[in-house]
N, C-alpha and C. Protein backbone atom coordinates (compact mmCIF):
# COMPACT_ATOMS: atom_id res chain seq x y z
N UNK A 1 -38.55 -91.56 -22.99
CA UNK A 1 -39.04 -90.94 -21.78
C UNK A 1 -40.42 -90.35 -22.06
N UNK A 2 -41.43 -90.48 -20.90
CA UNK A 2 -42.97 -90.08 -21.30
C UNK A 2 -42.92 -88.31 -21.35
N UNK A 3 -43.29 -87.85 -21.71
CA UNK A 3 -44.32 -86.48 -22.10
C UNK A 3 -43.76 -85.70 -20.43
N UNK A 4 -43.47 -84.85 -19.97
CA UNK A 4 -43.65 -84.24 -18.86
C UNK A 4 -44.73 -83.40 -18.06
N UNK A 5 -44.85 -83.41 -16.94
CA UNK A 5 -45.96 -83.16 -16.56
C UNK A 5 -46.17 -81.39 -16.69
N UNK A 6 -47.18 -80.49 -16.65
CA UNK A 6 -46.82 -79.42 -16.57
C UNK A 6 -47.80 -78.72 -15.49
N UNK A 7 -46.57 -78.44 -14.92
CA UNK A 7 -47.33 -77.64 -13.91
C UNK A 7 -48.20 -76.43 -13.18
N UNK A 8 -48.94 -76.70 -12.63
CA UNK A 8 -49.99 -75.18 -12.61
C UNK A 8 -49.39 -73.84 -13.01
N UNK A 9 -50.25 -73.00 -13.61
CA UNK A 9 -49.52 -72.10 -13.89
C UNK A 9 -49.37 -71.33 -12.41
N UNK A 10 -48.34 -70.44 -12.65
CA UNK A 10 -47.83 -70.13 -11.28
C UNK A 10 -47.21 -70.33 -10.62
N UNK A 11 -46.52 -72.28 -10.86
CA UNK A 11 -46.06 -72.57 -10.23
C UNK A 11 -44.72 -73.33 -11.04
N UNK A 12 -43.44 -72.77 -10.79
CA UNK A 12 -42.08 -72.83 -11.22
C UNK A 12 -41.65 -74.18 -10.52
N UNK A 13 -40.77 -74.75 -11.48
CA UNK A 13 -39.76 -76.03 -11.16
C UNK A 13 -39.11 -75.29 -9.67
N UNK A 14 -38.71 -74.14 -10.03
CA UNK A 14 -38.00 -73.94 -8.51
C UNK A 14 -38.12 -73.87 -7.21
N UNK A 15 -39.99 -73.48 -7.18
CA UNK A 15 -40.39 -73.83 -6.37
C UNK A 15 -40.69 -75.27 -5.79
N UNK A 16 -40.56 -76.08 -7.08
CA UNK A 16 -40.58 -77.94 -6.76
C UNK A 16 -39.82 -77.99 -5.86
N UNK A 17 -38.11 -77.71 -6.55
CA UNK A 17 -37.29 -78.24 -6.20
C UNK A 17 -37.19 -77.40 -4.39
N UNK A 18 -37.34 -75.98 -4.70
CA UNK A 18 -37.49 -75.79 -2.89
C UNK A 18 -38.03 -76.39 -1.90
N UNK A 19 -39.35 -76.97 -2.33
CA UNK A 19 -40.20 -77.18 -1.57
C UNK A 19 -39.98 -79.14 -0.83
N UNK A 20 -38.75 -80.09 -2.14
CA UNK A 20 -38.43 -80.66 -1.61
C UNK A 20 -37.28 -80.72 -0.68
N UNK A 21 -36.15 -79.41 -1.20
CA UNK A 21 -35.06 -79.00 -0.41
C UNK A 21 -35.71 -78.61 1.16
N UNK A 22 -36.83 -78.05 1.60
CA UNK A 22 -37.29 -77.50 2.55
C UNK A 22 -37.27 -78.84 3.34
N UNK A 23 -38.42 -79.53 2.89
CA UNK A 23 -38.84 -81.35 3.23
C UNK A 23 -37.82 -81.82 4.36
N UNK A 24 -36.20 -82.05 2.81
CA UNK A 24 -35.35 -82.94 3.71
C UNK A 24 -34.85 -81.62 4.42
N UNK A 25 -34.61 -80.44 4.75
CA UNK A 25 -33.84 -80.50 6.23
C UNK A 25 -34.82 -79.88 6.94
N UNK A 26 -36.11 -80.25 7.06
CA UNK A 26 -36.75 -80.19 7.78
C UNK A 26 -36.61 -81.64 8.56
N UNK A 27 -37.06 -82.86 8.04
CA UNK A 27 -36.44 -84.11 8.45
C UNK A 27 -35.21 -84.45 8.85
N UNK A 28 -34.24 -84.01 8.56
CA UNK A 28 -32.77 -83.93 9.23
C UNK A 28 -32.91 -83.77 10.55
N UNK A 29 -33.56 -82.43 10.56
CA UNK A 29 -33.75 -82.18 11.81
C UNK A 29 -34.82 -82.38 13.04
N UNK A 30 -35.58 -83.31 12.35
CA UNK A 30 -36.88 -83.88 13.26
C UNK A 30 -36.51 -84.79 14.08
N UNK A 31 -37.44 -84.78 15.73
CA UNK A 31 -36.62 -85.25 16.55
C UNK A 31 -37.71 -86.49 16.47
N UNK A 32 -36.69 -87.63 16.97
CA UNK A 32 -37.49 -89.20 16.73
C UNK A 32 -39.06 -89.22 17.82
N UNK A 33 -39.55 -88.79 17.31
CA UNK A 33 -41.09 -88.72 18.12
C UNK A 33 -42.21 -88.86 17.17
N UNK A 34 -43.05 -89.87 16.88
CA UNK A 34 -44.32 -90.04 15.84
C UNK A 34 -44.87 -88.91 15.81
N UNK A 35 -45.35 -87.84 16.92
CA UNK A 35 -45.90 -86.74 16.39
C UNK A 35 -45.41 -85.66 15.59
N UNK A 36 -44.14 -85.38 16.07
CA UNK A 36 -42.97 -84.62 14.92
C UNK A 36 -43.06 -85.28 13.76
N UNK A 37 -43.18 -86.74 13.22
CA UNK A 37 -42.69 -87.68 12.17
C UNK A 37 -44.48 -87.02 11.62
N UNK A 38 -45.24 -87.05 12.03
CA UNK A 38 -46.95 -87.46 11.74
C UNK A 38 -46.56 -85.69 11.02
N UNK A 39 -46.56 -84.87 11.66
CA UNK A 39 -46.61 -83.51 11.69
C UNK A 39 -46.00 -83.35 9.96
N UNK A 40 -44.64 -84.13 9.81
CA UNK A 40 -43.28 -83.34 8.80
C UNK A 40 -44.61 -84.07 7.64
N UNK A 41 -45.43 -85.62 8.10
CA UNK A 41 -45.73 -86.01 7.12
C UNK A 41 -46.70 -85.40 6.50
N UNK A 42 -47.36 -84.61 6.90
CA UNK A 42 -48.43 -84.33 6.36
C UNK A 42 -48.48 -82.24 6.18
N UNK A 43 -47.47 -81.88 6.49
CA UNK A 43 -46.85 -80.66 5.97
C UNK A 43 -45.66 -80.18 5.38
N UNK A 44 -44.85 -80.68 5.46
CA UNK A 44 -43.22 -80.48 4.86
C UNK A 44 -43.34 -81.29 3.20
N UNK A 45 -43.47 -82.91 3.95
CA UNK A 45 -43.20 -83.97 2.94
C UNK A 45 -44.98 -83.53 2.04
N UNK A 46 -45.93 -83.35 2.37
CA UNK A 46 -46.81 -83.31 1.58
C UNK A 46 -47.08 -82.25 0.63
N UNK A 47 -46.53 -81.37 1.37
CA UNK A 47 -46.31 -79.64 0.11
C UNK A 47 -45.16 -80.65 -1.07
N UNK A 48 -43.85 -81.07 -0.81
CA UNK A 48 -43.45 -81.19 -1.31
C UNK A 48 -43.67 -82.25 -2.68
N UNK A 49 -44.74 -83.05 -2.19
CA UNK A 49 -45.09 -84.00 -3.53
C UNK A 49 -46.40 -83.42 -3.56
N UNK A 50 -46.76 -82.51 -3.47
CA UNK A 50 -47.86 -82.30 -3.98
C UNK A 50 -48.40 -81.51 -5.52
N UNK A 51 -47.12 -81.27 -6.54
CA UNK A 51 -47.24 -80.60 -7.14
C UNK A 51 -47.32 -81.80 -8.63
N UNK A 52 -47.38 -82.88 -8.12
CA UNK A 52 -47.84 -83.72 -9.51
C UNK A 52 -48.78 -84.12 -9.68
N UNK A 53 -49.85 -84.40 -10.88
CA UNK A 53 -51.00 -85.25 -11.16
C UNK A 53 -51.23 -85.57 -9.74
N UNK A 54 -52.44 -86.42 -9.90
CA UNK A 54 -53.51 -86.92 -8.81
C UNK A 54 -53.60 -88.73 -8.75
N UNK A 55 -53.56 -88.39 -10.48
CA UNK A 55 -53.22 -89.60 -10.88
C UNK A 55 -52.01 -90.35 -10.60
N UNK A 56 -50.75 -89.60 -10.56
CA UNK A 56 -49.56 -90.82 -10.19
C UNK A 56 -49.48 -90.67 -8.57
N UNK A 57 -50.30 -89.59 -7.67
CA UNK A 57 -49.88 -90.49 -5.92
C UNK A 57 -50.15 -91.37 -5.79
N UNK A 58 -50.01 -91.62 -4.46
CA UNK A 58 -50.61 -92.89 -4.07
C UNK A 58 -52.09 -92.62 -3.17
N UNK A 59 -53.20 -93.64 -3.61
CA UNK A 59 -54.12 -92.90 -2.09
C UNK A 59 -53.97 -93.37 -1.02
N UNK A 60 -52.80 -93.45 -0.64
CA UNK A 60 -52.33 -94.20 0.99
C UNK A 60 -53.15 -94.67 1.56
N UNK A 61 -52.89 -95.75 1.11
CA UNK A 61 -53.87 -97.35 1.69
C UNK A 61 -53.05 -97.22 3.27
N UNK A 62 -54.15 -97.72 4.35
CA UNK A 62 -53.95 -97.80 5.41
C UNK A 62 -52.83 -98.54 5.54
N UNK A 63 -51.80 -97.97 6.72
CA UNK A 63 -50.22 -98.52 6.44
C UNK A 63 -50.67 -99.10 8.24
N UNK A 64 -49.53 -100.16 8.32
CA UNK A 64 -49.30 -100.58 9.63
C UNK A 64 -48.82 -99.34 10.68
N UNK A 65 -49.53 -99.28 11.43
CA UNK A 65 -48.97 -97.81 12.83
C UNK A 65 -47.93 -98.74 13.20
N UNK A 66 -46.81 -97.68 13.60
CA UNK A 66 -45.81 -97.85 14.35
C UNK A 66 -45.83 -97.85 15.73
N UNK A 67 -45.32 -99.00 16.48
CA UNK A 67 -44.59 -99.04 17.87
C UNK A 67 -44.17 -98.01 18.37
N UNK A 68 -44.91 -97.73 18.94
CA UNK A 68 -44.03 -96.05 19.61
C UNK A 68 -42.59 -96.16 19.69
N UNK A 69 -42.21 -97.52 19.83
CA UNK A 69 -40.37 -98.05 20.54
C UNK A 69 -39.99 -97.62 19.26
N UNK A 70 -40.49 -98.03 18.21
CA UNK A 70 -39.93 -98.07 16.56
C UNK A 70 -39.95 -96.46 15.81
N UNK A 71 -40.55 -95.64 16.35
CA UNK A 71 -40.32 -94.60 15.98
C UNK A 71 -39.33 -93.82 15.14
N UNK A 72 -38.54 -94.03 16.47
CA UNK A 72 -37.13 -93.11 16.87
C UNK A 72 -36.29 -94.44 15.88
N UNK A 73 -36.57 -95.13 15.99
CA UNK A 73 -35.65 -95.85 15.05
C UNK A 73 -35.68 -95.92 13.45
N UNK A 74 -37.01 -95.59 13.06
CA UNK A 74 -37.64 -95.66 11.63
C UNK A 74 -37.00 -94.39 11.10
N UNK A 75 -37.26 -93.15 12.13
CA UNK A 75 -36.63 -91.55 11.55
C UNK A 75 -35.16 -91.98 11.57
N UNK A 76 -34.57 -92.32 12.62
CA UNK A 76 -32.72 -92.00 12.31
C UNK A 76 -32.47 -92.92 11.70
N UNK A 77 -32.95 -94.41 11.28
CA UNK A 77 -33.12 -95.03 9.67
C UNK A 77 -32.97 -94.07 8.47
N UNK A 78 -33.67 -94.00 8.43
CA UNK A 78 -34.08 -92.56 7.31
C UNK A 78 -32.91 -91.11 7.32
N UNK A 79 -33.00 -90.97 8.59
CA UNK A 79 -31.74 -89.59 8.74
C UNK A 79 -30.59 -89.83 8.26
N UNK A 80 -30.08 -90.83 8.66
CA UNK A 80 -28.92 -91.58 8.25
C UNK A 80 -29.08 -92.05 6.53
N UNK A 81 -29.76 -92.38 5.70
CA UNK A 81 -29.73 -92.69 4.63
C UNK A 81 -29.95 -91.16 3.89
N UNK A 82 -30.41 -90.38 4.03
CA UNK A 82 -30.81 -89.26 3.87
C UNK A 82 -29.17 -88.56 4.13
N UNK A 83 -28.40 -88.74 4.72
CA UNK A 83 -27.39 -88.06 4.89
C UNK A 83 -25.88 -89.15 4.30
N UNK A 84 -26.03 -89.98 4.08
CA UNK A 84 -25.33 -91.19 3.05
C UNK A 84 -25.70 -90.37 1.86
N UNK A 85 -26.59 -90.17 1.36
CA UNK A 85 -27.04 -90.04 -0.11
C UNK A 85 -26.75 -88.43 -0.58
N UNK A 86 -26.28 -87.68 0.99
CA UNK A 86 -26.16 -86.07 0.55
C UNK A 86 -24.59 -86.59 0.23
N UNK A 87 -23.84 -86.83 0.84
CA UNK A 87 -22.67 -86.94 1.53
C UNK A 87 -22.34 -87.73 0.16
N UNK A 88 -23.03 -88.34 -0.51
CA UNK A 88 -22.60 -89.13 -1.97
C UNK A 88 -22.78 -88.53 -2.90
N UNK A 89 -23.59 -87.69 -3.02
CA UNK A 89 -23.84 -86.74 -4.15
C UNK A 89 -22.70 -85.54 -4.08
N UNK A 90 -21.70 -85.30 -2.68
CA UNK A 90 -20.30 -84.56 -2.97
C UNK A 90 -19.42 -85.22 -3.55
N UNK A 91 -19.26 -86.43 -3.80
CA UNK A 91 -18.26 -87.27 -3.91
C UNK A 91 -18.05 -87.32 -5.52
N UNK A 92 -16.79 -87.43 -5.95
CA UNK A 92 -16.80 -87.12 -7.35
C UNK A 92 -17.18 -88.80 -8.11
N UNK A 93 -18.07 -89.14 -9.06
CA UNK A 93 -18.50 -90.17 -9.66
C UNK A 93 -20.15 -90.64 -9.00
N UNK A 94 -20.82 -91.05 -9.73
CA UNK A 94 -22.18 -91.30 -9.43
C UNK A 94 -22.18 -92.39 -8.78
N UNK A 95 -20.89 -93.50 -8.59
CA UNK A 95 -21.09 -94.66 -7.69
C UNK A 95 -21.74 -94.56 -6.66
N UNK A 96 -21.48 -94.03 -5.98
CA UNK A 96 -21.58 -93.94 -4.32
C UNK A 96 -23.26 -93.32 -4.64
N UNK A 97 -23.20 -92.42 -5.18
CA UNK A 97 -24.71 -91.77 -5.16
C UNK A 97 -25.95 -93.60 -5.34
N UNK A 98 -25.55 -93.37 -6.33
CA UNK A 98 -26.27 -94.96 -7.55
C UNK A 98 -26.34 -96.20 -6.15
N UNK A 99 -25.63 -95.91 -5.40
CA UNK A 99 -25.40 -97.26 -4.60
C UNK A 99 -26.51 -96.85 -3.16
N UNK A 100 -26.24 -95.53 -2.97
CA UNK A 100 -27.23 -95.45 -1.52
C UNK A 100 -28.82 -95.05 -1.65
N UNK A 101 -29.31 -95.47 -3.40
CA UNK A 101 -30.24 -95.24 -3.80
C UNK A 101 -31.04 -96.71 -3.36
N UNK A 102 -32.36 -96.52 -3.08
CA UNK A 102 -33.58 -98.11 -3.47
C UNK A 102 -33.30 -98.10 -4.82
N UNK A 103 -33.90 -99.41 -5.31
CA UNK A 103 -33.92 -99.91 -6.61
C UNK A 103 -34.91 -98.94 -7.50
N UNK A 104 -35.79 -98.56 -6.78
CA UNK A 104 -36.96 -97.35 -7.62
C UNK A 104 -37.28 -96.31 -6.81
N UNK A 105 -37.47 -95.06 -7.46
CA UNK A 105 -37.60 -94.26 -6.81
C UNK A 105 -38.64 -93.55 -7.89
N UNK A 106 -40.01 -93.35 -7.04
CA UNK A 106 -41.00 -92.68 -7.97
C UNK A 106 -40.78 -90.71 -7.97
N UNK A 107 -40.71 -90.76 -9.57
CA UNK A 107 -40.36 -89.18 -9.60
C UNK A 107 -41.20 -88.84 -11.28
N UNK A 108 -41.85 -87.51 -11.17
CA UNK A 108 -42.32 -87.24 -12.06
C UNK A 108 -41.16 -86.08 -12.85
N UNK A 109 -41.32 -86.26 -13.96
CA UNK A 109 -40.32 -84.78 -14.82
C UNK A 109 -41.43 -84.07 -15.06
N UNK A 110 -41.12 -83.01 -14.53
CA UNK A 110 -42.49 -81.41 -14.51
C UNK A 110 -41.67 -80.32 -15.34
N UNK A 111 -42.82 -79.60 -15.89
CA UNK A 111 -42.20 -78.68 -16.89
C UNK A 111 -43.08 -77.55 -16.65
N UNK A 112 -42.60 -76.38 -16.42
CA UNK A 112 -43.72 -74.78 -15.92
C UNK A 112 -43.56 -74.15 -17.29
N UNK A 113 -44.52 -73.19 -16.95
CA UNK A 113 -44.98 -72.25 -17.63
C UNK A 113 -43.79 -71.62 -18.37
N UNK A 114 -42.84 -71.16 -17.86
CA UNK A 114 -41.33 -70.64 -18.95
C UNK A 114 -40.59 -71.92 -19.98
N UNK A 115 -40.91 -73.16 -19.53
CA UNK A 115 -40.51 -74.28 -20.35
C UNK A 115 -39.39 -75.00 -19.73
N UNK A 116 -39.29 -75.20 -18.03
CA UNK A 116 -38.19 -74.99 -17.16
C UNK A 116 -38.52 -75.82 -16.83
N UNK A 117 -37.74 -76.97 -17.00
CA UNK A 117 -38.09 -78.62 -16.58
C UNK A 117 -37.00 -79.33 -15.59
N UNK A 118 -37.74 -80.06 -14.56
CA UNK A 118 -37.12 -80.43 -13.55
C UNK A 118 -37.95 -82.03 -13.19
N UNK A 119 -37.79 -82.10 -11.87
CA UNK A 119 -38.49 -83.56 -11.23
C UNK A 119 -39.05 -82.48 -9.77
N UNK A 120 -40.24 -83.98 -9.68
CA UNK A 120 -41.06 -83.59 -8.68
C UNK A 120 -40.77 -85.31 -7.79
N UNK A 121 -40.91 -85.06 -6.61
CA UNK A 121 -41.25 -86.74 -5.68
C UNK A 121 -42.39 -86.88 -6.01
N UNK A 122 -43.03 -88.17 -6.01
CA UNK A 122 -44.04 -88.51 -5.92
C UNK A 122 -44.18 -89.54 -4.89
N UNK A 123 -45.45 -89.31 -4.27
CA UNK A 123 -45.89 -89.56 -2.73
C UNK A 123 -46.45 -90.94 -2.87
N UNK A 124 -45.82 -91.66 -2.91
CA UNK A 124 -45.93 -93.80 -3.26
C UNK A 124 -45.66 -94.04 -1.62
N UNK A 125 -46.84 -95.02 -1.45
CA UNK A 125 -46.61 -95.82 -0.01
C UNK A 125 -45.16 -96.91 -0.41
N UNK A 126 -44.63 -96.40 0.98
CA UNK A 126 -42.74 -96.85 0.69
C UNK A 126 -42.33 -96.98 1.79
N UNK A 127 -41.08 -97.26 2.54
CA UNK A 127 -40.62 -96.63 3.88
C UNK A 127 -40.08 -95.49 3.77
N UNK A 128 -39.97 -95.05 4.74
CA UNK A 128 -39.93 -93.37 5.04
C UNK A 128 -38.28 -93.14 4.17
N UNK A 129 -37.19 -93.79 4.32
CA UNK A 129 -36.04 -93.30 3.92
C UNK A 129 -36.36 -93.21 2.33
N UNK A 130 -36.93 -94.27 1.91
CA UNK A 130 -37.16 -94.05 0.20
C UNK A 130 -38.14 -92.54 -0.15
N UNK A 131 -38.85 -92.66 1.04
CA UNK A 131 -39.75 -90.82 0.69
C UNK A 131 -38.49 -89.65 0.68
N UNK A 132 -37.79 -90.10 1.82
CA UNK A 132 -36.97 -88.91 1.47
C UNK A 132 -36.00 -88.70 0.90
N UNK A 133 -35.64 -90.04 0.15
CA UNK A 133 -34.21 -90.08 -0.53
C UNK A 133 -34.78 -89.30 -2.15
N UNK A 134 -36.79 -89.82 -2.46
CA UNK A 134 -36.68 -89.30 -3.42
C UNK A 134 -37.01 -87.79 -3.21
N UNK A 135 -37.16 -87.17 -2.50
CA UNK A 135 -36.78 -85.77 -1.83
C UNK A 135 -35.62 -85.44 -2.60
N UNK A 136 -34.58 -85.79 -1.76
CA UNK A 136 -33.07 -85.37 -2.63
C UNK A 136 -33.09 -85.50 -3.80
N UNK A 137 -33.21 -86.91 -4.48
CA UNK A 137 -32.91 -86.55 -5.78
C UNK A 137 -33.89 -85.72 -6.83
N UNK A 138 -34.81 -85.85 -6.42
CA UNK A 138 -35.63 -84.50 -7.14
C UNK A 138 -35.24 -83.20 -7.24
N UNK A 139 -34.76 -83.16 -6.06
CA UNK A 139 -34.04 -81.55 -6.05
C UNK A 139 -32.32 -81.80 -6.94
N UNK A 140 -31.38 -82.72 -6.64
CA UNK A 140 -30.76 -82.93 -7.24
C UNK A 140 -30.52 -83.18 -8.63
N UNK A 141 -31.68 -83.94 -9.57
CA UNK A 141 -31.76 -83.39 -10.70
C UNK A 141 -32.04 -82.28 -11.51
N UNK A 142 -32.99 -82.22 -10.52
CA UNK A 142 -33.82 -80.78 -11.29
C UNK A 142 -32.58 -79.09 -10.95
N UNK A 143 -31.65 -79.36 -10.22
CA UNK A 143 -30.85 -78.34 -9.81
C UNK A 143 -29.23 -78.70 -9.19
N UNK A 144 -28.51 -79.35 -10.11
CA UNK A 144 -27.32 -80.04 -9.54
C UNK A 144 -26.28 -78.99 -8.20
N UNK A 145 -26.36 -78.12 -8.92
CA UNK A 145 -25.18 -77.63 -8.41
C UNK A 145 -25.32 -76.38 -7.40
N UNK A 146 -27.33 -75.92 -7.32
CA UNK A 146 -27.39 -75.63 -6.25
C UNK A 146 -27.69 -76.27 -5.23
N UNK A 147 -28.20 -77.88 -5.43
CA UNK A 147 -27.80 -79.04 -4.63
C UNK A 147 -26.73 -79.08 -3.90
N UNK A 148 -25.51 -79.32 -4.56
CA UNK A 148 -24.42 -79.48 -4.60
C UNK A 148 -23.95 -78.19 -3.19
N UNK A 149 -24.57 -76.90 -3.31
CA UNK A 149 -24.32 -75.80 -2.72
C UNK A 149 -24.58 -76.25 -1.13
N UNK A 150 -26.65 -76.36 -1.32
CA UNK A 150 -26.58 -76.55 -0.71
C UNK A 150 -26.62 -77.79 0.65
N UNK A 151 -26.22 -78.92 -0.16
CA UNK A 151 -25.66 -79.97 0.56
C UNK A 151 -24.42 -79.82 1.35
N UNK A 152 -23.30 -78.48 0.61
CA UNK A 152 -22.00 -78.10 1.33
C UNK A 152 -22.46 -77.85 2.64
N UNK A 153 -23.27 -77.02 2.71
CA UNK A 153 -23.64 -76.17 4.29
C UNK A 153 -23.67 -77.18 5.04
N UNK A 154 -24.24 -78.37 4.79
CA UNK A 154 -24.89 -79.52 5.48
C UNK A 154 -23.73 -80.19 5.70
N UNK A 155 -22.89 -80.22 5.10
CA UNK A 155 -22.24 -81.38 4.98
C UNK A 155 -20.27 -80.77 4.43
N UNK A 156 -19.91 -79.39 5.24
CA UNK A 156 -18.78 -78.94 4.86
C UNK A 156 -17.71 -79.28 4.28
N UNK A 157 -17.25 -80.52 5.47
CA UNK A 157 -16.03 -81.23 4.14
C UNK A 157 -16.63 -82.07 3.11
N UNK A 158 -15.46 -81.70 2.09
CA UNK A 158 -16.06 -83.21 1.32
C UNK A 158 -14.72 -83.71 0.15
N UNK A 159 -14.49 -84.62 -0.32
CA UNK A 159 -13.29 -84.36 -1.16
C UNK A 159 -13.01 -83.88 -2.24
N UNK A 160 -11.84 -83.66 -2.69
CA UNK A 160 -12.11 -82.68 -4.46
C UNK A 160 -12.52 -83.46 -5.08
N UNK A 161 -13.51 -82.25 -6.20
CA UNK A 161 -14.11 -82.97 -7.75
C UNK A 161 -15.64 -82.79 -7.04
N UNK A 162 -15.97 -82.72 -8.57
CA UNK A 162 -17.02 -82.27 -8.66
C UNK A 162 -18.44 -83.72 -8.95
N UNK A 163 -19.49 -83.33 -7.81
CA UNK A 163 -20.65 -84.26 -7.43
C UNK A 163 -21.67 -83.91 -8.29
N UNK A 164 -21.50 -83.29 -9.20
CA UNK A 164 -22.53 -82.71 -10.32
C UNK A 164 -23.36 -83.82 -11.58
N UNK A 165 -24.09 -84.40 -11.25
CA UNK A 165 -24.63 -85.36 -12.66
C UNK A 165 -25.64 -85.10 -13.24
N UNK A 166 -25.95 -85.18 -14.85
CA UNK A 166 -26.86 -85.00 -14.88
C UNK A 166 -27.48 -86.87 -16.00
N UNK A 167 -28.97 -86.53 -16.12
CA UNK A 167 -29.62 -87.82 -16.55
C UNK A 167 -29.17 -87.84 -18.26
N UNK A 168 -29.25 -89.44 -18.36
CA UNK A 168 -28.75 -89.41 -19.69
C UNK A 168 -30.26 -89.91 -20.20
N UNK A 169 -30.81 -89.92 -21.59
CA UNK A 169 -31.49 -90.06 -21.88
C UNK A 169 -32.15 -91.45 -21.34
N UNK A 170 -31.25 -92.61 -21.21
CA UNK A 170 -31.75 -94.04 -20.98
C UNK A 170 -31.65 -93.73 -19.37
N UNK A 171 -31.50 -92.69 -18.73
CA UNK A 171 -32.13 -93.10 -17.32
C UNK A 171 -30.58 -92.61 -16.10
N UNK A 172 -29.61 -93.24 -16.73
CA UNK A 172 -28.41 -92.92 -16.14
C UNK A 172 -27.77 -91.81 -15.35
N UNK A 173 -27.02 -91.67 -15.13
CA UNK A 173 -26.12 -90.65 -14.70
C UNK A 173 -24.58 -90.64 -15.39
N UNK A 174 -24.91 -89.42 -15.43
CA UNK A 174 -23.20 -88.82 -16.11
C UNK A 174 -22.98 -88.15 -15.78
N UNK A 175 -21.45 -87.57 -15.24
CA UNK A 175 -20.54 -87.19 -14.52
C UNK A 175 -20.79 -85.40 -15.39
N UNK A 176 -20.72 -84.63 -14.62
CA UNK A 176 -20.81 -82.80 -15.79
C UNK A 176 -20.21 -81.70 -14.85
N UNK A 177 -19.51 -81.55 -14.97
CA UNK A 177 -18.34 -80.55 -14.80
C UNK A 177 -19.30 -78.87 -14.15
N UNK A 178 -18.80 -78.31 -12.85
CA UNK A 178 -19.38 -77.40 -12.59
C UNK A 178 -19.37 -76.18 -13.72
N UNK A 179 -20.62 -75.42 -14.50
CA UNK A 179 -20.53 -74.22 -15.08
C UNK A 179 -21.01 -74.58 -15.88
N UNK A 180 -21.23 -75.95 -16.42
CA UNK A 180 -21.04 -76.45 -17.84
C UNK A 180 -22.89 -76.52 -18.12
């Protein structure tokens, strides 16, 4: 695994991980309209990847504008995968998580000033559900089990056992017991 990034001083993994927790239920709750979508993009979702290098964004090459018709369909695309992937991360075993993931998901490992290492999103031209799926799991690695917390609120029932994983050195997920 490469070197981690480290982040401004001042600025804590926990605030990473808030600032992508903020993101997605800010998007949860955005109503299918390009200006709401334009708005989350360039304040919610952009605080939230904004705390890595310069070097790994993307400089968002001019993307195709959306159909106004396609809008509302592109966000509850996204809402819906965004809420598959919370709703999998309660579920006990990383299957379900591993499965409602894209094949890549760009994420930097950031390390602050106390030596408190987590993941950041990084802002790669993608479709919108892959921006925000890597939302979640940024916050989900970097903080399982207040993930875990607060995905409950979101998402009340869920079945027993514990949705807690953390990364194995080659990249993986493994199953880790709440406390531990």
């Amino acid at each position: 695994m490469s070197e981690p990034f480290r982040l401004r001083p001042g600025v804590t993994v926990t605030e990473v991980a808030d600032a992508s927790r903020e993101a997605v239920e800010r998007f949860l709750l955005l109503p299918p309209a390009k200006q709401e979508l334009a708005i989350w993009l360039r304040g919610s979702y952009r605080r939230a990847t904004s705390f890595v290098p310069h070097s790994l964004r993307s400089l968002t090459p001019p993307e195709q504008p959306l159909a106004p018709s396609d809008v509302g369909d592109v966000i509850h695309h996204a809402q819906c995968a965004a809420r598959q992937a919370m709703a999998a991360a309660l579920s006990p075993g990383a299957e379900g998580l591993a499965r409602s993931l894209p094949p890549v998901l760009k994420l930097a490992e950031v390390v602050d000033v106390f030596g408190v290492c987590g993941f950041a999103p990084v802002d790669v031209p993608c479709c919108l559900a892959d921006r925000v799926l890597a939302l979640i799991v940024a916050e989900y690695l970097t903080r399982p089990e207040e993930f875990i917390e607060n995905a409950e609120m979101l998402f009340p029932v869920r079945s027993a056992g514990s949705g807690v994983f953390e990364v194995t050195p080659h990249g993986g997920l493994v199953r880790r017991e709440p406390g531990r």
